[in-house]
Protein backbone atom coordinates (compact mmCIF):
# COMPACT_ATOMS: atom_id res chain seq x y z
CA UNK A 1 -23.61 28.94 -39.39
CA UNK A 2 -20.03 28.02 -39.00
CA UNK A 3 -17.51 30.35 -37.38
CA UNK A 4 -15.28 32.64 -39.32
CA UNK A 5 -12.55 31.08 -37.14
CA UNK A 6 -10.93 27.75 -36.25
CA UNK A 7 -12.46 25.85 -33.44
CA UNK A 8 -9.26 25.55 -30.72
CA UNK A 9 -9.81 22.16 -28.21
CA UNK A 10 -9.11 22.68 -24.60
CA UNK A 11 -7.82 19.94 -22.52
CA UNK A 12 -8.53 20.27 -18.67
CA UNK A 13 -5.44 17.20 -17.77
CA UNK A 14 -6.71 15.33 -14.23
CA UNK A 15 -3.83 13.52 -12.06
CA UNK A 16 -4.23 12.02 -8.78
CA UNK A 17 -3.07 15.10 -6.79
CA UNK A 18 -6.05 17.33 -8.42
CA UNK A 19 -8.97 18.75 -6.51
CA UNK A 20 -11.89 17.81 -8.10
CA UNK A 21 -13.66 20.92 -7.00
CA UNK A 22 -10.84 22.84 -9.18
CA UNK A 23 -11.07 20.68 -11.97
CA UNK A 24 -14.77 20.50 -12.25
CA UNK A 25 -14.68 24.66 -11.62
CA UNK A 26 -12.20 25.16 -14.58
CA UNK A 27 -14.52 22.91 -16.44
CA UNK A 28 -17.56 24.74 -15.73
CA UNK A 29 -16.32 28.46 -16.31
CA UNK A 30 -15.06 27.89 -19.63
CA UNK A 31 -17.76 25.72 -20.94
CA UNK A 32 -20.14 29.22 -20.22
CA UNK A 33 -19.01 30.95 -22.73
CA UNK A 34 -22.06 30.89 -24.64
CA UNK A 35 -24.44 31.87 -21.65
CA UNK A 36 -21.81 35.24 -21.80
CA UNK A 37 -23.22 36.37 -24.71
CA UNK A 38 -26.49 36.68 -23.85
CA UNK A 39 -25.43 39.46 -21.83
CA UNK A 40 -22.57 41.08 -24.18
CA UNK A 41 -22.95 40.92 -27.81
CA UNK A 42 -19.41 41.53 -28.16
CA UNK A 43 -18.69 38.13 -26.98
CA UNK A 44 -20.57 35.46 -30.05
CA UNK A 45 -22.89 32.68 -28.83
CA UNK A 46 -20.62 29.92 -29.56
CA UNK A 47 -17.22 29.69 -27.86
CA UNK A 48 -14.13 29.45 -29.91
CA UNK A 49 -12.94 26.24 -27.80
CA UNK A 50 -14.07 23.01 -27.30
CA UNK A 51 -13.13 21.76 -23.59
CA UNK A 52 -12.92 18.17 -22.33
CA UNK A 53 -11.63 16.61 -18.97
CA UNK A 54 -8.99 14.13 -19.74
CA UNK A 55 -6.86 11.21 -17.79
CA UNK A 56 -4.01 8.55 -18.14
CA UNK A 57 -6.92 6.27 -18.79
CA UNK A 58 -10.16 6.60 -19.96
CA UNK A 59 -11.69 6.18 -16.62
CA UNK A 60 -12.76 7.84 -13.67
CA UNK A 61 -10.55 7.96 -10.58
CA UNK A 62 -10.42 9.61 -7.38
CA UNK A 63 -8.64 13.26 -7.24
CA UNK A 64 -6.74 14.58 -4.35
CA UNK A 65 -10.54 15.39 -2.79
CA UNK A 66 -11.54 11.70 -2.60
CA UNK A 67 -14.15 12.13 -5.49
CA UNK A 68 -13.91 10.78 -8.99
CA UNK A 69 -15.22 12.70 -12.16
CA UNK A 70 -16.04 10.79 -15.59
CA UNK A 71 -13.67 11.63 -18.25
CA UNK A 72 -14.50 12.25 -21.61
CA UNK A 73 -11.44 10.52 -22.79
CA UNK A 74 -7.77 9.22 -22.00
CA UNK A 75 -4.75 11.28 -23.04
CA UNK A 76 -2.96 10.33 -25.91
């Protein structure tokens, strides 16, 4: 069934001076919306965002924490 609303898209933006374990966090927390509303009706099944990790390139590099994460994409 498609939502009575438009679908917004989320970019999480990753620079060198991020820490991963705050990127990957913000990541994680909004891609739960649907798990929510298991346990509130109130909140839909389906969130109204899509979210993706983005960088200059579309590659992984190392964040301010020394790890890399995969991007889904590069910035435009």
């Amino acid at each position: 069934m498609k939502p009575a609303y438009p679908i917004r898209h989320v970019s999480l933006v990753a620079t060198p001076e991020v820490m991963a374990g705050t990127l990957a966090g913000l990541n994680g927390i909004l891609n739960c919306f649907g798990a929510l509303g298991w346990f509130d009706e109130s909140l839909g099944r389906h969130p109204p965002y899509q979210v993706d990790i983005v960088s200059e390139h579309s590659r992984s590099m190392a964040l301010g924490g020394g790890l890399a994460l995969p991007w889904v994409r590069g910035a435009r």
